[in-house]
Protein backbone atom coordinates (compact mmCIF):
# COMPACT_ATOMS: atom_id res chain seq x y z
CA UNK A 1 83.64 167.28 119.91
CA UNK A 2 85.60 168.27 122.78
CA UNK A 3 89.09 168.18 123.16
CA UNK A 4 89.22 165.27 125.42
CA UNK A 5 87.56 163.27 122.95
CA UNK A 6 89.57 164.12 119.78
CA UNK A 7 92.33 163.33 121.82
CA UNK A 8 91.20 159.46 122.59
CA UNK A 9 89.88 158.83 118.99
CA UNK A 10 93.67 159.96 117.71
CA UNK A 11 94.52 157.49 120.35
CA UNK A 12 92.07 154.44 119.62
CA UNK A 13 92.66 155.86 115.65
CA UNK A 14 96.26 155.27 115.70
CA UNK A 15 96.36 152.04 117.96
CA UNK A 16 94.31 150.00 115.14
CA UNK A 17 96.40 151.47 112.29
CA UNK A 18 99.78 150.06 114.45
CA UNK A 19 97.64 147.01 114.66
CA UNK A 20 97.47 146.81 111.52
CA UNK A 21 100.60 147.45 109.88
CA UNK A 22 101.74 144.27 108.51
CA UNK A 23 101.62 143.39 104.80
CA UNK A 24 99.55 140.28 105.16
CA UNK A 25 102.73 137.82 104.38
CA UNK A 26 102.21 136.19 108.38
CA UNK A 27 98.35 135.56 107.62
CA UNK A 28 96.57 132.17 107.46
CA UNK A 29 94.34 131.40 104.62
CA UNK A 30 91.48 132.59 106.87
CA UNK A 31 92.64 135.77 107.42
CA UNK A 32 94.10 135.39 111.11
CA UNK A 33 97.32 135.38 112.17
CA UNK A 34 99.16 132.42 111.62
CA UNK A 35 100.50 130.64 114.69
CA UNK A 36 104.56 129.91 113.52
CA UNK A 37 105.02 126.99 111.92
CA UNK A 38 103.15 123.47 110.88
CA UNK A 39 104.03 121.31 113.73
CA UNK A 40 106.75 118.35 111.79
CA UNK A 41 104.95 115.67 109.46
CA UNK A 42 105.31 112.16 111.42
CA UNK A 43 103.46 110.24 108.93
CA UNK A 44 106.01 110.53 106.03
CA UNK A 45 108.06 108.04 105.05
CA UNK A 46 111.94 108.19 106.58
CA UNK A 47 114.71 110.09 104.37
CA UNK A 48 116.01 107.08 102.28
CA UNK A 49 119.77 105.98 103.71
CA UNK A 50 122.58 105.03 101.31
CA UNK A 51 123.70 101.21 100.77
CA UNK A 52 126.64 102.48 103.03
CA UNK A 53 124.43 103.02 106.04
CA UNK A 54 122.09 99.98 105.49
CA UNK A 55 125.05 97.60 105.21
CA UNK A 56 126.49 99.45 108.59
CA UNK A 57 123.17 99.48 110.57
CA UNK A 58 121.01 96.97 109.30
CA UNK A 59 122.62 94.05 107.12
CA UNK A 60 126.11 93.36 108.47
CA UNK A 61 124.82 93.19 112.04
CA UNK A 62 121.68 91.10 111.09
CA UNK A 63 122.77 89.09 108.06
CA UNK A 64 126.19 89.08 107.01
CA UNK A 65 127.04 85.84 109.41
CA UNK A 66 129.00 82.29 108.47
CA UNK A 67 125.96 80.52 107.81
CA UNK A 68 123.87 83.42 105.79
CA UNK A 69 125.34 85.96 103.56
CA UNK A 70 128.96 85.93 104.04
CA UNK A 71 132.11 84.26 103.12
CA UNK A 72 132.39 81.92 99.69
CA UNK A 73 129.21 79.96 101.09
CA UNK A 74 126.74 83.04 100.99
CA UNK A 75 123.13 81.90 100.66
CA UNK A 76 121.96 82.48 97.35
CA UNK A 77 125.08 83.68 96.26
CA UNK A 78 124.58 86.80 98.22
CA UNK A 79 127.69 88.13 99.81
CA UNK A 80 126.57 91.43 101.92
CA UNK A 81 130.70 92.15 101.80
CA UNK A 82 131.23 95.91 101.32
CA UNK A 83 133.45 95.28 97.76
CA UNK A 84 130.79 92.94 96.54
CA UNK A 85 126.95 93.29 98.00
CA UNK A 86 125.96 96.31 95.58
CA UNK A 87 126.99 94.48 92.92
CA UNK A 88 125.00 91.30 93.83
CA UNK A 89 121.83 93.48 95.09
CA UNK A 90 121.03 95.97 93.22
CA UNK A 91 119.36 95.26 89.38
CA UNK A 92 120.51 91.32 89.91
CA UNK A 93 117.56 88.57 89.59
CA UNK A 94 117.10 86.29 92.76
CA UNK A 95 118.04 82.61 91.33
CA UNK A 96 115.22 81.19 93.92
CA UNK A 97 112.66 84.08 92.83
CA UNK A 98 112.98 85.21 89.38
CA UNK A 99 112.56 88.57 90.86
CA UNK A 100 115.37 91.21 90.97
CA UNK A 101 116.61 91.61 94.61
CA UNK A 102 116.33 95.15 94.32
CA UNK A 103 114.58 96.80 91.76
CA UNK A 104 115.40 100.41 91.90
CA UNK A 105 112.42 103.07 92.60
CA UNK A 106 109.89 99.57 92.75
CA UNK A 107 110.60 98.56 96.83
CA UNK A 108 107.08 96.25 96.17
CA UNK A 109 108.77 94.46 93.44
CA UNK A 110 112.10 93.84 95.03
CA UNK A 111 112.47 90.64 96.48
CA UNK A 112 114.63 91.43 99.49
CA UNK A 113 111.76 93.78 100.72
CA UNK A 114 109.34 90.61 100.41
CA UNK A 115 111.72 88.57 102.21
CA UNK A 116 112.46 90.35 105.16
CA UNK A 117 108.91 91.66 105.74
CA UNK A 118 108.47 87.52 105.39
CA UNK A 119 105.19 87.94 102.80
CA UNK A 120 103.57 85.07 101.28
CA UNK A 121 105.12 83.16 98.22
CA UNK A 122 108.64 83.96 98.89
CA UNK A 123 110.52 80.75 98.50
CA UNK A 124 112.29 79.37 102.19
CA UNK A 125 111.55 81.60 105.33
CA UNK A 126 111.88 85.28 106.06
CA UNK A 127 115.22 86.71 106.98
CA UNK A 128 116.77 86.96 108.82
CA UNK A 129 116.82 82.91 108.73
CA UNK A 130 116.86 81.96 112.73
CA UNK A 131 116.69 85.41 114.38
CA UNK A 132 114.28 87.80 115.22
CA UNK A 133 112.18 89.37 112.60
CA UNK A 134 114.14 93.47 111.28
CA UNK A 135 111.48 95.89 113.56
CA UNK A 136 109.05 97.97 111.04
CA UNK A 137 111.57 100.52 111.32
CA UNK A 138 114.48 99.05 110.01
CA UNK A 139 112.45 97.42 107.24
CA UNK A 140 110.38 101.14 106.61
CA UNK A 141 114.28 102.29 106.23
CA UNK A 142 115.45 99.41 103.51
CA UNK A 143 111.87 100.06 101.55
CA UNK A 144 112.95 104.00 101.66
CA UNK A 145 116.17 103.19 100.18
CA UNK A 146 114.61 100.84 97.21
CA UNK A 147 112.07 104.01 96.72
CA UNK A 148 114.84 106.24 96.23
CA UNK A 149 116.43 104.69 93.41
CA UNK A 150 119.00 102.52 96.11
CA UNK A 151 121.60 105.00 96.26
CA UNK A 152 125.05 103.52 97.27
């Protein structure tokens, strides 16, 4: 072998030992490089909010009015007022339902969930009464919460 040629096989020799010098910890399952990171998970369902920031965003603008859920008149006996709504939500039976409002961890046996996604068999009309429908956001946010244990 001539000199020339020992010369560009240390070359080619040491260029695919560089190449390979990682310890295998960046490698897909398939053995190639992995390309950084999983692009972010759309499908799951929304980080559950507190009571705080469902009352805030979602009830008090939507529900909590004069002839719904506020004041001494509150339909159903359900006052959405900050002191009194977790109180009169969460673990408390629906008089018009015999279902809890919320039940904690069970958002498909909660009644509030059934009667603001408006499903069949609730008793009256889904809320809020005389406004538009809550978007499948809003609702997807309120069944989070219920899934979560409905943290205050």
């Amino acid at each position: 072998m001539t000199k020339c040629a020992m010369w560009i096989s240390a070359g080619i020799l040491t260029l695919a030992l560089l190449g390979c010098s990682g310890d295998g910890t960046t490698l897909g399952p398939d053995g190639t490089p992995a390309m950084g990171t999983a692009p972010p998970d759309t499908t799951s369902t929304p980080t559950a909010p507190t009571l705080t920031q469902l009352s805030r965003e979602i009830f008090t603008p939507n529900c909590a009015f004069s002839r719904c859920h506020s004041g001494a008149g509150a339909a159903a006996g359900m006052s959405l007022a900050a002191d009194r709504i977790g109180a009169q939500l969460i673990g408390v039976v629906s008089p018009t339902s015999g279902m809890k409002r919320v039940d904690p961890g069970n958002p498909e046996g909660s009644y509030l969930l059934r009667k603001l996604r408006g499903d069949a068999g609730i008793n009256g009309a889904q809320m809020p009464l005389g406004d538009a429908p809550l978007s499948g956001a809003q609702i997807a946010l309120v069944r989070a919460w219920i899934a979560a244990g409905a943290p205050l």
